[in-house]
Protein backbone atom coordinates (compact mmCIF):
# COMPACT_ATOMS: atom_id res chain seq x y z
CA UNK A 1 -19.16 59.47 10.13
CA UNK A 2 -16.84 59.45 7.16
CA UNK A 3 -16.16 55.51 7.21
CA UNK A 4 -18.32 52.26 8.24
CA UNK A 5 -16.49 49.68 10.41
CA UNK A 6 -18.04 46.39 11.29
CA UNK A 7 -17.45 43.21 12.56
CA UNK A 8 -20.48 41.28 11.34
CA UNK A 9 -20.07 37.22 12.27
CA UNK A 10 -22.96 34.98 10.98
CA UNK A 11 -23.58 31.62 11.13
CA UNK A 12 -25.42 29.97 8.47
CA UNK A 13 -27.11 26.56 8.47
CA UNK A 14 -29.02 25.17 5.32
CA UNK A 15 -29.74 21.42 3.87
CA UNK A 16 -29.92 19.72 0.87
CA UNK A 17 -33.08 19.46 -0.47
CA UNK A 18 -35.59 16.54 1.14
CA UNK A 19 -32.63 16.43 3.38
CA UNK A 20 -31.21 14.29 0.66
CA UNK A 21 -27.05 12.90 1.68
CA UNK A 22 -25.79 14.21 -1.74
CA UNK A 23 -22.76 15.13 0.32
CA UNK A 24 -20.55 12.68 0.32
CA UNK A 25 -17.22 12.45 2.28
CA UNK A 26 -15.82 11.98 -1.15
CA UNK A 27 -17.12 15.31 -2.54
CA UNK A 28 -17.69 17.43 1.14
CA UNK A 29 -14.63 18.95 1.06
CA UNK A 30 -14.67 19.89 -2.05
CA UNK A 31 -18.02 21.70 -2.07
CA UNK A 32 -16.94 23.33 1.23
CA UNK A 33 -13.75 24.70 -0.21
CA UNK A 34 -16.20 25.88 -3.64
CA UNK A 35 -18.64 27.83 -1.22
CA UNK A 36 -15.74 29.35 0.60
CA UNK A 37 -14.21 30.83 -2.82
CA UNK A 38 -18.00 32.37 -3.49
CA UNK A 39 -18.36 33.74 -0.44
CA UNK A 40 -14.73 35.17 -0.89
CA UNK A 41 -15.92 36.71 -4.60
CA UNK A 42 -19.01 38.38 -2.51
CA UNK A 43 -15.77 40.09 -0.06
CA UNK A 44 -16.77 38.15 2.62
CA UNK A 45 -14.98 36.18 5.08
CA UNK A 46 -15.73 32.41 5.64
CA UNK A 47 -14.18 31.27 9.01
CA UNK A 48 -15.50 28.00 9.22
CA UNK A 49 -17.73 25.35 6.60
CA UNK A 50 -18.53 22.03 7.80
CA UNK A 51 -21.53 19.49 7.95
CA UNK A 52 -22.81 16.75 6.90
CA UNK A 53 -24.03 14.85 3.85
CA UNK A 54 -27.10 16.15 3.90
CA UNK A 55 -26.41 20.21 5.59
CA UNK A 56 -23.72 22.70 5.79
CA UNK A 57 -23.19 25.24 8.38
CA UNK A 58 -21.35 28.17 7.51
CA UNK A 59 -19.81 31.08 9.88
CA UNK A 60 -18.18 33.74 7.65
CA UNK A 61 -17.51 37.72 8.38
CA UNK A 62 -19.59 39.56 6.27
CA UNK A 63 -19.15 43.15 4.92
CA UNK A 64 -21.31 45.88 5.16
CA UNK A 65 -23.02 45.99 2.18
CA UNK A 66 -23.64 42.74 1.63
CA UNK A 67 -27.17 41.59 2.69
CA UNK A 68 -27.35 37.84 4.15
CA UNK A 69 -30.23 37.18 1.64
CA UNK A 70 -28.61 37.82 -1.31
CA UNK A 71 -25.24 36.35 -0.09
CA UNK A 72 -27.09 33.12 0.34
CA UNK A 73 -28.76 33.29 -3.31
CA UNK A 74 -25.35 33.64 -4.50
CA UNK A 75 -23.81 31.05 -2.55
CA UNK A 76 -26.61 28.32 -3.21
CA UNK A 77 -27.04 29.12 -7.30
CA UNK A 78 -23.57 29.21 -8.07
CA UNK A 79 -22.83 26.12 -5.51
CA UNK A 80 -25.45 23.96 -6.64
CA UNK A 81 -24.43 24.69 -10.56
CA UNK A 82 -20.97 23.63 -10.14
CA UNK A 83 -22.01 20.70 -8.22
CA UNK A 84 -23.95 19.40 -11.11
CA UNK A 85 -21.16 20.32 -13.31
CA UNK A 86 -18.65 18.79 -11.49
CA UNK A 87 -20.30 15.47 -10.60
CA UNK A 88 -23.28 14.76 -13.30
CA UNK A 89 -24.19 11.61 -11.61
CA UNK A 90 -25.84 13.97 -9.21
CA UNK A 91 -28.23 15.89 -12.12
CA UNK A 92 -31.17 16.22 -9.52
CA UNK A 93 -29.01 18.11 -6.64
CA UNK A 94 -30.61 20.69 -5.22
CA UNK A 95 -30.29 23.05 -2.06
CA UNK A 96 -32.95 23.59 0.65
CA UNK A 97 -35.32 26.94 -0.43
CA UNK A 98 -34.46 28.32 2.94
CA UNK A 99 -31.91 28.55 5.35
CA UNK A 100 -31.56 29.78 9.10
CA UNK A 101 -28.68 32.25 9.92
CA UNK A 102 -27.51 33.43 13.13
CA UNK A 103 -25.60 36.29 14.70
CA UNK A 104 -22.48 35.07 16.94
CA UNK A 105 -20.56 37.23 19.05
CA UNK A 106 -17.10 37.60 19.24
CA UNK A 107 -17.31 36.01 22.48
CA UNK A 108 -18.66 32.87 21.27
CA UNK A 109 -16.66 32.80 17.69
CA UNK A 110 -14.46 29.65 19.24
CA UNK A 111 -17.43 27.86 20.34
CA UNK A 112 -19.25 27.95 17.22
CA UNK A 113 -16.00 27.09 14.97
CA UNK A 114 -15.62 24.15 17.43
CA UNK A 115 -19.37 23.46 16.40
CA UNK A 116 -19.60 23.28 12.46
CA UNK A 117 -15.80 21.28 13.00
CA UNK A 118 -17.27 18.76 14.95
CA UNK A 119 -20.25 18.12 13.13
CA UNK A 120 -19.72 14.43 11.88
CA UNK A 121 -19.60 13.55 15.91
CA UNK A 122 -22.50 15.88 16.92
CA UNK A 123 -24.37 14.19 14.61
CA UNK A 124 -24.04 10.94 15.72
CA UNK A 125 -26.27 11.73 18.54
CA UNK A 126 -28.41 14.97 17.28
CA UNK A 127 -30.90 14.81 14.19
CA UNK A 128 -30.31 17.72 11.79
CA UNK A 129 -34.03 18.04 12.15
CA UNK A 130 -33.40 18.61 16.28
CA UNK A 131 -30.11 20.52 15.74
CA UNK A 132 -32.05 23.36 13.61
CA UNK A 133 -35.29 23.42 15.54
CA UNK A 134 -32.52 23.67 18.82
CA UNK A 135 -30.51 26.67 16.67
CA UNK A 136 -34.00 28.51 16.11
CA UNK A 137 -34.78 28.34 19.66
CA UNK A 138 -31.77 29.25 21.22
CA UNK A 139 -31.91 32.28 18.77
CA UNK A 140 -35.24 33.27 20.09
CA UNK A 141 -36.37 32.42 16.71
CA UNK A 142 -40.28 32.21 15.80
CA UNK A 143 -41.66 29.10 13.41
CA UNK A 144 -43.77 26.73 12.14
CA UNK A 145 -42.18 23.50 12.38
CA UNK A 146 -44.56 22.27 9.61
CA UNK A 147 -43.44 24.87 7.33
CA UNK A 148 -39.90 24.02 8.13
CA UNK A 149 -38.90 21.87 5.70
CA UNK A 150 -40.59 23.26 2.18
């Protein structure tokens, strides 16, 4: 085949680390709109960035060539280096080692926008802790909840 077409949604989900609520509404959108101009950079697509002030779920289009792993390296360095840059007051931020990510259909892209958009109200009822462990199962996922969170 002479050319590669996909369509290639994934959702991301990864936390500060120790969960810690570095992001503040005063700074979340502005981190968001940061991670969405990497991910642009890497030629990929972001759709949707929300969370919380201590998580962010992203669902971006990627391209071919890029591999999730490496688009989450370059998201999470370059991220977490402006942040510090940006706002020294928060010297000791840091991003989770890991993250989860997720394939979505087509078929469920509006549900899942309507997800990481709503999160400020979803969490008002759902841990992060239970949200993940309840994205990992749903995805048929295996773990170790006691190596979750290393």
């Amino acid at each position: 085949m002479a050319h590669t077409y996909t369509h290639l949604l994934t959702h991301v989900v990864f936390s500060t680390s120790e969960r810690a609520p570095f992001l503040s509404d005063a700074i979340r959108a502005n981190v968001h709109a940061y991670i969405g101009g990497i991910l642009r950079e890497l030629r990929a697509a972001p759709i949707a960035i929300g969370g919380t002030a201590d998580h962010v779920h992203i669902m971006a289009s990627l391209p071919a060539e890029l591999a999730i792993s490496d688009c989450m390296r370059v998201v999470k360095t370059n991220s977490s280096r402006w942040l510090k840059e940006k706002w020294p007051e928060r010297h000791s931020f840091a991003w989770q080692q890991g993250y989860g990510a997720f394939s979505v259909s087509e078929s469920n892209r509006a549900a899942v926008i309507h997800y990481i958009q709503d999160q400020a109200r979803h969490h008002q009822r759902v841990s992060f802790h239970d949200e993940f462990i309840a994205l990992l199962k749903r995805h048929g996922v295996e773990f170790e909840e006691q190596y979750l969170w290393r």
